[in-house]
Protein backbone atom coordinates (compact mmCIF):
# COMPACT_ATOMS: atom_id res chain seq x y z
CA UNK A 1 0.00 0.00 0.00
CA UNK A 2 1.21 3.51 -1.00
CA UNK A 3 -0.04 6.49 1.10
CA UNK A 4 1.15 10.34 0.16
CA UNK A 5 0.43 12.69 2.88
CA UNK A 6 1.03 16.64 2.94
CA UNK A 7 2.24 18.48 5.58
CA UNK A 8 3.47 22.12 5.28
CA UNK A 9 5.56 22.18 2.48
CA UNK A 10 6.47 18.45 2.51
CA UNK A 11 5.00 15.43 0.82
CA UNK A 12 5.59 11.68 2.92
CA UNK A 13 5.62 9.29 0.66
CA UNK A 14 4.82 5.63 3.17
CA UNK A 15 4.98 2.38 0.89
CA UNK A 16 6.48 -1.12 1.96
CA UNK A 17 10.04 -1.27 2.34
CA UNK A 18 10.62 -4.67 0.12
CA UNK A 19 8.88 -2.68 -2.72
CA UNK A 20 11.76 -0.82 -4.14
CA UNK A 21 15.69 -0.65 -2.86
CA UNK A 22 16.85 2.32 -1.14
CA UNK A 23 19.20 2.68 -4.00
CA UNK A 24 16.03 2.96 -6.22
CA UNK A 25 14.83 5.48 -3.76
CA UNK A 26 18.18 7.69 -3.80
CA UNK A 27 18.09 7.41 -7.71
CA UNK A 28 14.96 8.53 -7.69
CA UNK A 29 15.36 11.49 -5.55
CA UNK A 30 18.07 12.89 -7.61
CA UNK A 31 16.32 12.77 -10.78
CA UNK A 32 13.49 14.55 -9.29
CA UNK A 33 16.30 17.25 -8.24
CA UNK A 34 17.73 17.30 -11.67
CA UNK A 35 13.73 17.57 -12.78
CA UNK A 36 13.81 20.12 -10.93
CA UNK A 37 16.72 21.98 -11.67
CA UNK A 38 15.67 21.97 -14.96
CA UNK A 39 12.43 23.48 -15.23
CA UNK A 40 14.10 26.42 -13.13
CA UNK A 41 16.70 26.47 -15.96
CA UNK A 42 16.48 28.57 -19.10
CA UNK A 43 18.10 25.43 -20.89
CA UNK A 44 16.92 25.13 -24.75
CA UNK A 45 15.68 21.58 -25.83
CA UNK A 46 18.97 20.54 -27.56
CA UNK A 47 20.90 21.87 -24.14
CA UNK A 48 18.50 19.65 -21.92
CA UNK A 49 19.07 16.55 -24.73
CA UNK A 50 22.55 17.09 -24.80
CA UNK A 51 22.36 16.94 -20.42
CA UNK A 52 20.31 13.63 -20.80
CA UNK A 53 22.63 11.83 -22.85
CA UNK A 54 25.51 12.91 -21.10
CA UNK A 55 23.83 11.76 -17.61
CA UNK A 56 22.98 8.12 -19.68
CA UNK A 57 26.71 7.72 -20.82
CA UNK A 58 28.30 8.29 -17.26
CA UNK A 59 25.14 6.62 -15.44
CA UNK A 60 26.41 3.09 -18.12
CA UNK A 61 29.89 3.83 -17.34
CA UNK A 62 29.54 3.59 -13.59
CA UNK A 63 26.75 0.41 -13.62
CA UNK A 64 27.81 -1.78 -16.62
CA UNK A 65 29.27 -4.05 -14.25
CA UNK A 66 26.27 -4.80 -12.91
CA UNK A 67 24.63 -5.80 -15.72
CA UNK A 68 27.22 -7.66 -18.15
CA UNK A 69 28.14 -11.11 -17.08
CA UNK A 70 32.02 -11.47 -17.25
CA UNK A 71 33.51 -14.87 -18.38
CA UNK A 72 36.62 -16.57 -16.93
CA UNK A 73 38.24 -18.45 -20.18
């Protein structure tokens, strides 16, 4: 179960723990802050493209290893 409740000028976000890592949860948090950033920004479109696939390249750079299998030969 996921509750959102408001109070003041934050939002509490309550869901089970075992739904998502609290890796996913960091991640999460800074793309809302880059989100964020953003639409405060007077980027153009091919600046905030540009941003994206620079944050893709490094983000593959620093979690390939997670993902590809390496063989012993």
């Amino acid at each position: 179960m996921v509750t959102i409740k408001y109070k003041a000028k934050d939002a509490v976000l309550t869901f089970p723990k075992t739904l998502i890592s609290k890796e996913y949860v960091r991640e999460f948090i800074d793309r809302l802050n880059i989100e964020t950033i953003l639409r405060k920004s007077k980027l153009e479109e091919g600046d905030v493209t540009d941003l994206s696939e620079k944050i893709k390249t490094d983000w593959w750079k620093n979690n390939k290893q997670r993902f590809i299998v390496k063989h012993k030969n």
